[in-house]
Protein backbone atom coordinates (compact mmCIF):
# COMPACT_ATOMS: atom_id res chain seq x y z
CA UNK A 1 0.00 0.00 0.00
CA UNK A 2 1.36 3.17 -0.93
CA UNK A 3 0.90 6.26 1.57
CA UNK A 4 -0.42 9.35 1.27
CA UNK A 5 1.52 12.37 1.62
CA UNK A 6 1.51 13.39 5.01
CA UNK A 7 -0.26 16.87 4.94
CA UNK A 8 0.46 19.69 7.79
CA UNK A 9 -2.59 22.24 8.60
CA UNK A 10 -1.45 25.19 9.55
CA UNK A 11 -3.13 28.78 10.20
CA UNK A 12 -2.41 32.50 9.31
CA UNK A 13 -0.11 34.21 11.58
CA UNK A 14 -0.07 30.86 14.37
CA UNK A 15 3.54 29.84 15.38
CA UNK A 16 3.56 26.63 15.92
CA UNK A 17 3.27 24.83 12.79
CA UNK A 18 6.65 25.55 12.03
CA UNK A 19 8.25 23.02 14.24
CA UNK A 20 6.42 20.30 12.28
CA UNK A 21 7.34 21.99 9.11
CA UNK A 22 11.21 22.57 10.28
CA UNK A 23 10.97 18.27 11.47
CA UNK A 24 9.82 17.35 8.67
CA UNK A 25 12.31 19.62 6.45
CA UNK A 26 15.47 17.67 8.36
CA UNK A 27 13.86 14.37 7.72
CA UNK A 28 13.10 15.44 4.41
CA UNK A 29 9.65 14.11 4.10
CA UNK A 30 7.07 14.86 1.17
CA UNK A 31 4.44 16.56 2.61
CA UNK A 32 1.97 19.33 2.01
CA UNK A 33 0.93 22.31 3.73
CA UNK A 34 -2.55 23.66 4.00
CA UNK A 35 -2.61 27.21 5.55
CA UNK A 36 -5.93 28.21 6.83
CA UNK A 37 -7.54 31.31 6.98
CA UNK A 38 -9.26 32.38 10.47
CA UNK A 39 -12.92 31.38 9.27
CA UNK A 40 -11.33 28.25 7.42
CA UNK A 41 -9.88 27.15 11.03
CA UNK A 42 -12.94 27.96 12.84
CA UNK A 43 -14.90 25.46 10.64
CA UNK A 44 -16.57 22.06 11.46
CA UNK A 45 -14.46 20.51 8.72
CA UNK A 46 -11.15 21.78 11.10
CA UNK A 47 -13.03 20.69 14.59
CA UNK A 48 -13.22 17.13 13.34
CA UNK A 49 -8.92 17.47 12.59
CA UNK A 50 -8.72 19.15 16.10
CA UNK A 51 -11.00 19.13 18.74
CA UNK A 52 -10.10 22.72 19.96
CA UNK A 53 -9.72 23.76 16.17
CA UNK A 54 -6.09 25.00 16.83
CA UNK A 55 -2.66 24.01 14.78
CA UNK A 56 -0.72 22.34 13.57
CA UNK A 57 -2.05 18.83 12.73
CA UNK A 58 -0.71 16.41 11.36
CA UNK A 59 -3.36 14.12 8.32
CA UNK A 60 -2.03 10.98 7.25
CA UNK A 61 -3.88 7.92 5.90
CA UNK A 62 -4.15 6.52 9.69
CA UNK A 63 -6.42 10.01 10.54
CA UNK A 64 -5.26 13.45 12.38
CA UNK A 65 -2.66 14.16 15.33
CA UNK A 66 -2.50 17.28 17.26
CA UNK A 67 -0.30 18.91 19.70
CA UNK A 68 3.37 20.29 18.25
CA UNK A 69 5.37 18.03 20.35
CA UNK A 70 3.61 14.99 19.89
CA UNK A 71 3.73 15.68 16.20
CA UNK A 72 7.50 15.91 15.87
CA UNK A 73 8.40 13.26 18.16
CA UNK A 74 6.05 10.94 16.09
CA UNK A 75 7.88 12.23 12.95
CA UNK A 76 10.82 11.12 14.26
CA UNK A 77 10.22 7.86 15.42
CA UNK A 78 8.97 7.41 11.45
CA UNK A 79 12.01 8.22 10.10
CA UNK A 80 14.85 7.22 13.05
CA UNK A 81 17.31 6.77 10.37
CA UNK A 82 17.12 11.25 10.34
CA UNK A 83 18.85 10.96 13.90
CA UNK A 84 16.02 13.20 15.02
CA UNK A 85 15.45 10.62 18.01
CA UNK A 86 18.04 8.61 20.27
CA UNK A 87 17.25 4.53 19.96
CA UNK A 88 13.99 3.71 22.55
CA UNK A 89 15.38 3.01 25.75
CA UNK A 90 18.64 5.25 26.19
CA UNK A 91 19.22 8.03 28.56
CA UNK A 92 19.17 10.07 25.35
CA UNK A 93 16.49 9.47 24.18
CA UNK A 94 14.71 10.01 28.14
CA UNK A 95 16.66 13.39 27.51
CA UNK A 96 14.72 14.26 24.03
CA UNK A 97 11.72 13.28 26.23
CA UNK A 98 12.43 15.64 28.94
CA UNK A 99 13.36 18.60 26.96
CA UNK A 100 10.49 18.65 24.12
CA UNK A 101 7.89 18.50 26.80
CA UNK A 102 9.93 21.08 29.00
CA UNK A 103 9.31 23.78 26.25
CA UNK A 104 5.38 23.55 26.18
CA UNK A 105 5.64 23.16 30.32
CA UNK A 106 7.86 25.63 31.78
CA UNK A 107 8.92 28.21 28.85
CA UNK A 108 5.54 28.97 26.93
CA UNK A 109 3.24 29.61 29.01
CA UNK A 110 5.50 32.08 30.92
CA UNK A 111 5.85 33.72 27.59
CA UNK A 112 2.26 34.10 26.96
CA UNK A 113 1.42 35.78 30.18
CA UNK A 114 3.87 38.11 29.58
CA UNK A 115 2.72 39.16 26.22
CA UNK A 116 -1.07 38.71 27.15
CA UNK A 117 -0.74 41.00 29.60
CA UNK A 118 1.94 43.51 28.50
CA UNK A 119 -0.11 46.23 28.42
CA UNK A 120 -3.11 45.58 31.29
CA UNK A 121 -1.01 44.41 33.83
CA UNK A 122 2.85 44.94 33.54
CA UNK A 123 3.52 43.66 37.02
CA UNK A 124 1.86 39.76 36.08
CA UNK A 125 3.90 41.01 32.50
CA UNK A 126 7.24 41.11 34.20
CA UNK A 127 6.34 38.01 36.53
CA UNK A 128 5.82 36.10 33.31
CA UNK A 129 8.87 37.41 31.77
CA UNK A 130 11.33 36.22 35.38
CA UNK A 131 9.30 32.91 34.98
CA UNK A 132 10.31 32.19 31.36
CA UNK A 133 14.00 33.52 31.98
CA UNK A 134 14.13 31.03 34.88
CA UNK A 135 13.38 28.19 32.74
CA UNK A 136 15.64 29.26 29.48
CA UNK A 137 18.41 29.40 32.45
CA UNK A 138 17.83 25.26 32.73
CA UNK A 139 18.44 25.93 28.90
CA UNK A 140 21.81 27.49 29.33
CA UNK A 141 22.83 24.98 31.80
CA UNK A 142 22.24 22.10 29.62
CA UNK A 143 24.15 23.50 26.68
CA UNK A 144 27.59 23.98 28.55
CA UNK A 145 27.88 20.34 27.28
CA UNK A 146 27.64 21.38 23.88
CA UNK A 147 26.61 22.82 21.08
CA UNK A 148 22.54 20.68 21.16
CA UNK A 149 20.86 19.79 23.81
CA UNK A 150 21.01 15.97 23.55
CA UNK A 151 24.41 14.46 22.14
CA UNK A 152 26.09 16.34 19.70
CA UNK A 153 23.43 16.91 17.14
CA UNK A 154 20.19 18.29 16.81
CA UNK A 155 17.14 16.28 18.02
CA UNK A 156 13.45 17.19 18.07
CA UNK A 157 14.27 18.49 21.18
CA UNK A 158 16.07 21.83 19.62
CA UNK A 159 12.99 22.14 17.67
CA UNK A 160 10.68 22.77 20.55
CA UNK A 161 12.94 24.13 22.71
CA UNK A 162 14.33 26.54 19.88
CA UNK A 163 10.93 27.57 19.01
CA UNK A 164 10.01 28.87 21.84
CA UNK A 165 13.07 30.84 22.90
CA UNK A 166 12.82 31.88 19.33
CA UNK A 167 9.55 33.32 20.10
CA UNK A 168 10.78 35.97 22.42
CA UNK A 169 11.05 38.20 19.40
CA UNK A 170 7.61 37.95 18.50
CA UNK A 171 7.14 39.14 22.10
CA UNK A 172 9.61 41.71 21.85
CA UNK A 173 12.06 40.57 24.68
CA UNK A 174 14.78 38.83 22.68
CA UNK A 175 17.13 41.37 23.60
CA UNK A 176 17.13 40.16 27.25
CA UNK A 177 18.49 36.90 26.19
CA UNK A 178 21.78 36.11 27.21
CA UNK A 179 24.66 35.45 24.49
CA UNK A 180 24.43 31.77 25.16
CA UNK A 181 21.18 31.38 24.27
CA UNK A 182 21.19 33.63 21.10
CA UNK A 183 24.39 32.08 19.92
CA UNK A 184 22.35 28.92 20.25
CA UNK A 185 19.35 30.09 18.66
CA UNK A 186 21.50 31.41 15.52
CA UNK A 187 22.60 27.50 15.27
CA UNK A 188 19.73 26.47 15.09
CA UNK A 189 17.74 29.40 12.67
CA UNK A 190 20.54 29.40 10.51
CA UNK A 191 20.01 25.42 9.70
CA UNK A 192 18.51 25.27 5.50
CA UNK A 193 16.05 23.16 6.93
CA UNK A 194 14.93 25.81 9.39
CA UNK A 195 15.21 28.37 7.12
CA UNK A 196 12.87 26.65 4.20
CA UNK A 197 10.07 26.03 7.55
CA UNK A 198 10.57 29.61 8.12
CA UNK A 199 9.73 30.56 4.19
CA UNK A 200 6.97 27.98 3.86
CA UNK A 201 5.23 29.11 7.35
CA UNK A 202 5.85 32.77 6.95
CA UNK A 203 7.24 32.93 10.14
CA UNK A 204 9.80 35.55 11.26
CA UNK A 205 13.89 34.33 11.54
CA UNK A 206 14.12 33.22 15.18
CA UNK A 207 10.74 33.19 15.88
C-alpha cells in the first residue's frame, strides 16, 4: 500500500506549525501544507482534525494528530534513520523526552502571560517574563555540554525548545536573552532546513 503524503494544517499568523514543518524539512519528508484562513480554522471541517480547532495537525492515511510536540516526536520515530530521536530506551532518548515537553511546560506559558498582559497588567507582564528567563536558564545549563541539547546533534528536542526561545522576538524581549542562548538560537535558525520552515510558514527568523 502506498501512503499518502503526510499533509500539515497550519493557520495565518499561528507559530507553531513551524516546528512540524522545520521536522519534517530535516527528515526530508514529502508533505503538504494547508494554511488556513481564520474562518477556514474555525470550521466544522477543522473541529473534526482538532478538537479545539487549533494548529498544527498532522493528516495521514491513519487520521489526524495534534499537539506540536507529539507531532514531531512521532515524525521522528517514522524516520529514526534522520537521527532526530536517540534509539527507545537510552538516557538520550529520556533526555529528548524531557526537553520537548519542557518547552510547552515551563517556557511557553510564561511567555504568553507576559505578552497577554503587556499592556493591562505589567507587574503579572514582568512576573511572566522572570518565569520564562528562569526556565531558558535550565536551557543554558544544559548546553555547557555542547553545542545541542542531547548528544552532539540536533534532536526534536532543539525544535521545541528553539521555538520557543525563538519566540521571544515575537514578544519583543529577545534582547534580554543572554549570548548563550542567542548564539544557540543562531545555530539552530541558521540550519537550511529551518530556514525553508521559516519561508513555507511565513514565520519571522528566530521566531
Amino acid at each position: 500500500m502506498v501512503r499518502t503524503v503526510l499533509r500539515v494544517y497550519h493557520r495565518e499568523y499561528a507559530g507553531r506549525p513551524i516546528r512540524a514543518v522545520w521536522t519534517l524539512e530535516e527528515i526530508g519528508e514529502p508533505y503538504e501544507l494547508s494554511v488556513m484562513d481564520w474562518q477556514e480554522g474555525q470550521s466544522e471541517e477543522h473541529r473534526a482534525r482538532h478538537p479545539l480547532m487549533r494548529v498544527p495537525v498532522l493528516e495521514d492515511d491513519d487520521g489526524c494528530l495534534f499537539e506540536s510536540a507529539a507531532i514531531c516526536l512521532h515524525l521522528a520515530d517514522m524516520h529514526p534513520d534522520a537521527g532526530l530521536i536517540p534509539p527507545p530506551g537510552t538516557h538520550e532518548r529520556g533526555l529528548v523526552y524531557q526537553w520537548s515537553t519542557f518547552a510547552p511546560a515551563e517556557l511557553e506559558p510564561w511567555l504568553i502571560e507576559a505578552a497577554v498582559w503587556a499592556e493591562k497588567d505589567p507587574e503579572r507582564a514582568t512576573a511572566g517574563r522572570e518565569r520564562f528567563w528562569k526556565g531558558a536558564g535550565a536551557i543554558k545549563q544544559s548546553l555547557e555540554e555542547g553545542e545541542f541539547l542531547v548528544g552532539d546533534r540536533l534532536t526534536v528536542a532543539d525544535v521545541l525548545v528553539g521555538t520557543a526561545l525563538g519566540n521571544t522576538k515575537r514578544i519583543g524581549i529577545d534582547e534580554e536573552m543572554p549570548q548563550d542562548l542567542a548564539d544557540y538560537l543562531t545555530r539552530l535558525t541558521e540550519r537550511p532546513a529551518y530556514q525553508r520552515a521559516a519561508e513555507r510558514t511565513a514565520a519571522p527568523v528566530g521566531g
